[in-house]
Structure formats: C-alpha cells, structure tokens
Protein backbone atom coordinates (compact mmCIF):
# COMPACT_ATOMS: atom_id res chain seq x y z
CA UNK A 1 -17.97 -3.75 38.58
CA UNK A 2 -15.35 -3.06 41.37
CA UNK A 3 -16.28 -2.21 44.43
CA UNK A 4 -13.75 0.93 44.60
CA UNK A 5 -12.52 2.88 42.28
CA UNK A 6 -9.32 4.85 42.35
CA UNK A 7 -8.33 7.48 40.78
CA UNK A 8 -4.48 7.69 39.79
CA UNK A 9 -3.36 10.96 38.53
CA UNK A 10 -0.22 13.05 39.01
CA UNK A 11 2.18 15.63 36.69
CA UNK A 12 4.12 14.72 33.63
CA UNK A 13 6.65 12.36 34.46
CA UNK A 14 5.96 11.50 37.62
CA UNK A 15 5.60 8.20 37.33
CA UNK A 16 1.86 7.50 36.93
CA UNK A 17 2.78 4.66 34.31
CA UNK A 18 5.07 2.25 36.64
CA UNK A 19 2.78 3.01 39.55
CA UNK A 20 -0.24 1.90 37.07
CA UNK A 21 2.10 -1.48 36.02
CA UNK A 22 2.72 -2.20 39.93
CA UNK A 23 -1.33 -1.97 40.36
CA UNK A 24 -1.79 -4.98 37.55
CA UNK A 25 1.56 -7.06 38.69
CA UNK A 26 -0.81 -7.62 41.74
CA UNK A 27 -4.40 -7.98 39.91
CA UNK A 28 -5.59 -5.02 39.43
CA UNK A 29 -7.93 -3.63 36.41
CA UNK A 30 -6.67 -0.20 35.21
CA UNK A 31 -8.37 1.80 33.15
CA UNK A 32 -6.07 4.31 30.97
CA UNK A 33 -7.97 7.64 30.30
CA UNK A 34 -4.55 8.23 27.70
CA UNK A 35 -5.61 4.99 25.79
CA UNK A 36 -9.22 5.70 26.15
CA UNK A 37 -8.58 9.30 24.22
CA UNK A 38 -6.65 7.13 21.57
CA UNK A 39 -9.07 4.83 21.12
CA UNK A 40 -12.09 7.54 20.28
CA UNK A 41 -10.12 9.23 17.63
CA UNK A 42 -8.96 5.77 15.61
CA UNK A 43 -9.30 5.91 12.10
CA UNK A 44 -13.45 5.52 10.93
CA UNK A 45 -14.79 6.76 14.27
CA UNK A 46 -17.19 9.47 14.30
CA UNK A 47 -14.76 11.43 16.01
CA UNK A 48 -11.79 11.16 14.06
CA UNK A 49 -14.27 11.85 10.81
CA UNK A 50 -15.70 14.93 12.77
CA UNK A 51 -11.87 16.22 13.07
CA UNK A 52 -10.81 15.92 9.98
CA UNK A 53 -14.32 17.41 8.73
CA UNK A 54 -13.36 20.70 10.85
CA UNK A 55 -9.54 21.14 10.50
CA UNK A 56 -9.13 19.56 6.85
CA UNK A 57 -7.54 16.33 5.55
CA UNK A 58 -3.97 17.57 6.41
CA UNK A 59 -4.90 16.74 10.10
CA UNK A 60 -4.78 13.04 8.79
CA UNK A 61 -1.31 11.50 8.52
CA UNK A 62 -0.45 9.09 5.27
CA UNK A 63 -2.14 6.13 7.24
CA UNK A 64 -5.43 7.91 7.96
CA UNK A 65 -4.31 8.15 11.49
CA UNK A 66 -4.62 11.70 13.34
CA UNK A 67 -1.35 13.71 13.10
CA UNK A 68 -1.50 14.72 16.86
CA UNK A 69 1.94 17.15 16.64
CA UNK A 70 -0.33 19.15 13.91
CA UNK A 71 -3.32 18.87 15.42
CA UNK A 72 -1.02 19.92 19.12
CA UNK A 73 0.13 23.00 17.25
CA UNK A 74 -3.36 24.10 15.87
CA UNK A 75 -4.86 23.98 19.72
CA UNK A 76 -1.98 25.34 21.74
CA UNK A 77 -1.89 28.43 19.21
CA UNK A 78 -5.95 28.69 19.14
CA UNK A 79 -7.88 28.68 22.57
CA UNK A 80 -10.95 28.21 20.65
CA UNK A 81 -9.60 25.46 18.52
CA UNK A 82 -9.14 23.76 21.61
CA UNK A 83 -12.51 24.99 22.91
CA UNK A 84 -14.11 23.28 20.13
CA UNK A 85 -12.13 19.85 20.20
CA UNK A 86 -12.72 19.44 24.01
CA UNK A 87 -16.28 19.47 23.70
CA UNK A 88 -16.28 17.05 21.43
CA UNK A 89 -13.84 14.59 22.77
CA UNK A 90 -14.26 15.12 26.40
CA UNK A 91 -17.89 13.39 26.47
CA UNK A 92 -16.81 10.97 24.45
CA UNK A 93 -13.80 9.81 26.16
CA UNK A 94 -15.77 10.04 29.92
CA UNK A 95 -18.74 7.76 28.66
CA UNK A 96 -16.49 5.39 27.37
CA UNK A 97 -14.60 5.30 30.56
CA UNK A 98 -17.89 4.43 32.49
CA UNK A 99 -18.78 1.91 30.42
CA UNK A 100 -14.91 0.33 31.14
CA UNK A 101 -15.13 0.76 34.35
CA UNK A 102 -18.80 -1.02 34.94
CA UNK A 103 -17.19 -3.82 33.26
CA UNK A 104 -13.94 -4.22 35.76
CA UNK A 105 -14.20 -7.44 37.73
CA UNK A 106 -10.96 -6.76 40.01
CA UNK A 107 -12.26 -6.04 44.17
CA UNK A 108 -10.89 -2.34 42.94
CA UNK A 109 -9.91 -0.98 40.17
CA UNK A 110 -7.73 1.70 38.83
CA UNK A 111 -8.84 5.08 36.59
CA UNK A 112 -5.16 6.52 35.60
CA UNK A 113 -6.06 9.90 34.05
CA UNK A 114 -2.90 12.64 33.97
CA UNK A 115 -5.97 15.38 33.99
CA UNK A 116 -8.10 14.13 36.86
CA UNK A 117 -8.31 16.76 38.54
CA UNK A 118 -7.98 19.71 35.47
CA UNK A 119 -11.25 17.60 33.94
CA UNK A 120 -12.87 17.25 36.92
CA UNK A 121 -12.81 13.57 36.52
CA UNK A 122 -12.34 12.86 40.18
CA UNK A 123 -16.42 12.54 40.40
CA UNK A 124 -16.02 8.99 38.92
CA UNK A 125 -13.71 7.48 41.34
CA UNK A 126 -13.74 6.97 45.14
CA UNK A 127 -10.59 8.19 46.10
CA UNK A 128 -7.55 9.93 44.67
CA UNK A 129 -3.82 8.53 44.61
CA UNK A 130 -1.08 11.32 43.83
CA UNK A 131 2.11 10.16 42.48
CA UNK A 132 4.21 12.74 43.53
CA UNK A 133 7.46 14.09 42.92
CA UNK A 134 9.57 17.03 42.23
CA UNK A 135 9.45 19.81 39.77
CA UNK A 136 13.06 19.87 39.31
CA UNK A 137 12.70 15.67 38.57
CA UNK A 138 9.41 16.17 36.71
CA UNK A 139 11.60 18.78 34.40
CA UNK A 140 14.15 16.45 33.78
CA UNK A 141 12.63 13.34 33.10
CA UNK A 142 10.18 15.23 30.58
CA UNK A 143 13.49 16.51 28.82
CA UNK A 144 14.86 13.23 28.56
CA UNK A 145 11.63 11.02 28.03
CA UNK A 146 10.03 13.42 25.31
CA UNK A 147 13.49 14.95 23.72
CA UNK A 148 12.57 18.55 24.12
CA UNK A 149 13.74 21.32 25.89
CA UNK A 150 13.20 22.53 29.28
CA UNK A 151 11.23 25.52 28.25
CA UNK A 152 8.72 22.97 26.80
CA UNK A 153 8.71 20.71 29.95
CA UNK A 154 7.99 24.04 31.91
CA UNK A 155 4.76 24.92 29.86
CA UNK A 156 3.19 21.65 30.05
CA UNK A 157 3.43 21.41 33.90
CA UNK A 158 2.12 25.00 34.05
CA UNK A 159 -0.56 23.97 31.85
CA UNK A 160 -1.41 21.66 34.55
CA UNK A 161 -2.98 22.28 38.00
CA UNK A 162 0.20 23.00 40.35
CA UNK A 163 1.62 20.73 42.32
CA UNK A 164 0.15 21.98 45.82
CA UNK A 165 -3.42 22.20 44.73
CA UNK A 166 -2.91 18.27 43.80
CA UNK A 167 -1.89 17.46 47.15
CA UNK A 168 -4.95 19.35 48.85
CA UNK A 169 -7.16 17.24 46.32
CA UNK A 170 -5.46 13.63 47.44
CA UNK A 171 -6.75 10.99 49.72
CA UNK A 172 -3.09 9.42 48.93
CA UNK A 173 -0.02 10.02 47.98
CA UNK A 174 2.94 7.83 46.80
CA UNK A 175 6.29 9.64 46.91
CA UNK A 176 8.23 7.96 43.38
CA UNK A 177 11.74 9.55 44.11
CA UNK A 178 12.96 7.21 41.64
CA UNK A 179 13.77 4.17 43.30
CA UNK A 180 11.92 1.77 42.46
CA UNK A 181 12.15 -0.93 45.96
CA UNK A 182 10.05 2.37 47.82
CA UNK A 183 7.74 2.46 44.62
CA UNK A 184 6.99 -1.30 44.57
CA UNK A 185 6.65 -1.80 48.86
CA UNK A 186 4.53 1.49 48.40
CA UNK A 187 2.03 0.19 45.94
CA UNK A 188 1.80 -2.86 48.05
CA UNK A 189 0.53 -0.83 50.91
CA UNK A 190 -1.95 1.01 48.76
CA UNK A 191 -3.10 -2.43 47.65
CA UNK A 192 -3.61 -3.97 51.22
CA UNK A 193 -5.06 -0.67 52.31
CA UNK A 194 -7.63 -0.63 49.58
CA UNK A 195 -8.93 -3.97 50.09
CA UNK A 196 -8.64 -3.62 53.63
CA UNK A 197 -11.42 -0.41 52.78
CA UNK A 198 -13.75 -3.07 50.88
CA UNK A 199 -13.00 -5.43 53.88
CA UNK A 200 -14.64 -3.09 56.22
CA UNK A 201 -17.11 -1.11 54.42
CA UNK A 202 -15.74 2.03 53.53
C-alpha cells in the first residue's frame, strides 16, 4: 500500500482527468472513484440486480446495462429516490475503494473522486489537491464537453460544494487555466513535493 494517499477532487470540468493522466505519465497509481461507481453497478452485480429490483426493468438498457440518463431523471426529480440509491451505492463504492487502494504499490498514490469533499471521502486520503479554476471556464467547458446548455452546467456546479468552501478544505491547489505547459510543470511539483513528504516523514 502507498505510503500517502492523495486525494484529487475539484468541480465539473476543471480538469481533474488530465491532472489524474499527468499523475500516471510519472508512476503514479490512481484510483478513479467515477470508475469505481461503474464498476459496482455492471451488469450481474448485486447492485445493479438490487436497482433494477426497485425501479423496474426499464432502468435496464437493451444490453442489460443501467440506463443512467433514466435512472439521472428518476433521482434529480425524487430526493428520496436518491436517498435510497445512495445508501446503497455509497458503501459499496467506499469499500471497494479501500480495498484498491491497500493494493497500490506506487510511494503515493492518487484517490480522484469529483465528490470528495460532498461524500466526505476526504477521511481516506492524507491530503487534498484542488484543481481549480473558474466558474465562468467550468460553465463553458461543461457546455461544450457534455452538449447541454448553460442552465444545466449551472445546476450541477450548484449541486456541488462551492468553489470557496473547496479551497478552505485543500492542502493544494493546482490552478488548470487551460494551458497545459503550467498544468504539466505543476503536477511535477506536486510529484517532487509528495515524495519529498515520504522522504522526510510527514
């Protein structure tokens, strides 16, 4: 298991995938909370079987996969929908992450979770890295990543804890404006800091 674990989170958009990619260009384990949350719901787990037991077979696409737009518009229109599916996902998905991350071999390792902080996920890591940017960026690269509007790309960064209260919460923060020279000599720094932390003990 890695000595330190680091928790990558940030908004929508705001570049917590490249930031992740720099991480394992130079060696790094990462450990994808999005993939994780995938994973549990594959067709034949528990899960998945559990979900289509509660909402009906039309949650189920053709393939037997989970239709997540229908099963997105059942829980943003029912809070206790929602209620009910986080219960039974959210221990799932966190005691599958711990047994990833006992099983990292890297000096450190990486936890990339867009809800960190919201899921109070931050107790499994050592420290927190912010990639930070923007609203007005966030906005538009949500608009032109996901093709929806701007009214959409508003309510899912409201949805999520604001941007200030992020900051307070960060041991670091990585400023992606968008280019991506800053981004990569960034990430290097985070990487010689962090070992630099095993180096000494902290």
């Amino acid at each position: 298991m890695s000595q330190l674990i680091i928790g990558l989170t940030g908004g929508i958009a705001s570049g917590k995938t490249t930031v992740a990619n720099l991480f394992i260009e130079l060696g790094v384990d990462v450990i994808d909370a999005d993939i994780v949350a995938r994973d549990v719901v594959e067709p034949g787990t528990p899960a998945l079987i559990k979900i289509s037991e509660h909402f009906g077979p039309s949650i189920l696409g053709d393939d037997g996969c989970l239709n997540r737009t229908a099963l997105r518009r059942i829980i943003f229109a029912d809070q206790a929908q929602k209620t009910w599916l986080n219960e039974l996902l959210h221990p799932l998905i966190r005691d599958t992450i711990i047994v990833q991350l006992k099983n990292t071999t890297s000096p450190y390792c990486i936890l990339v979770a867009p809800l960190l902080l919201e899921n109070n996920m931050q107790t499994l890591v050592s420290r927190v890295l912010v990639v930070d940017t923007d609203t007005a960026t966030q906005i538009k690269r949500t608009v032109l990543r996901d093709h929806t509007d701007t009214a959409q790309a508003e309510a899912i960064i409201s949805a999520q804890i604001d941007r200030k209260n992020r900051l307070i919460k960060a041991d670091d923060v990585i400023e992606n404006s968008g280019m991506i020279n800053s981004l990569t000599n960034g990430v290097k720094k985070l990487h010689d800091r962090y070992l630099a932390c095993i180096t000494d003990g902290a």
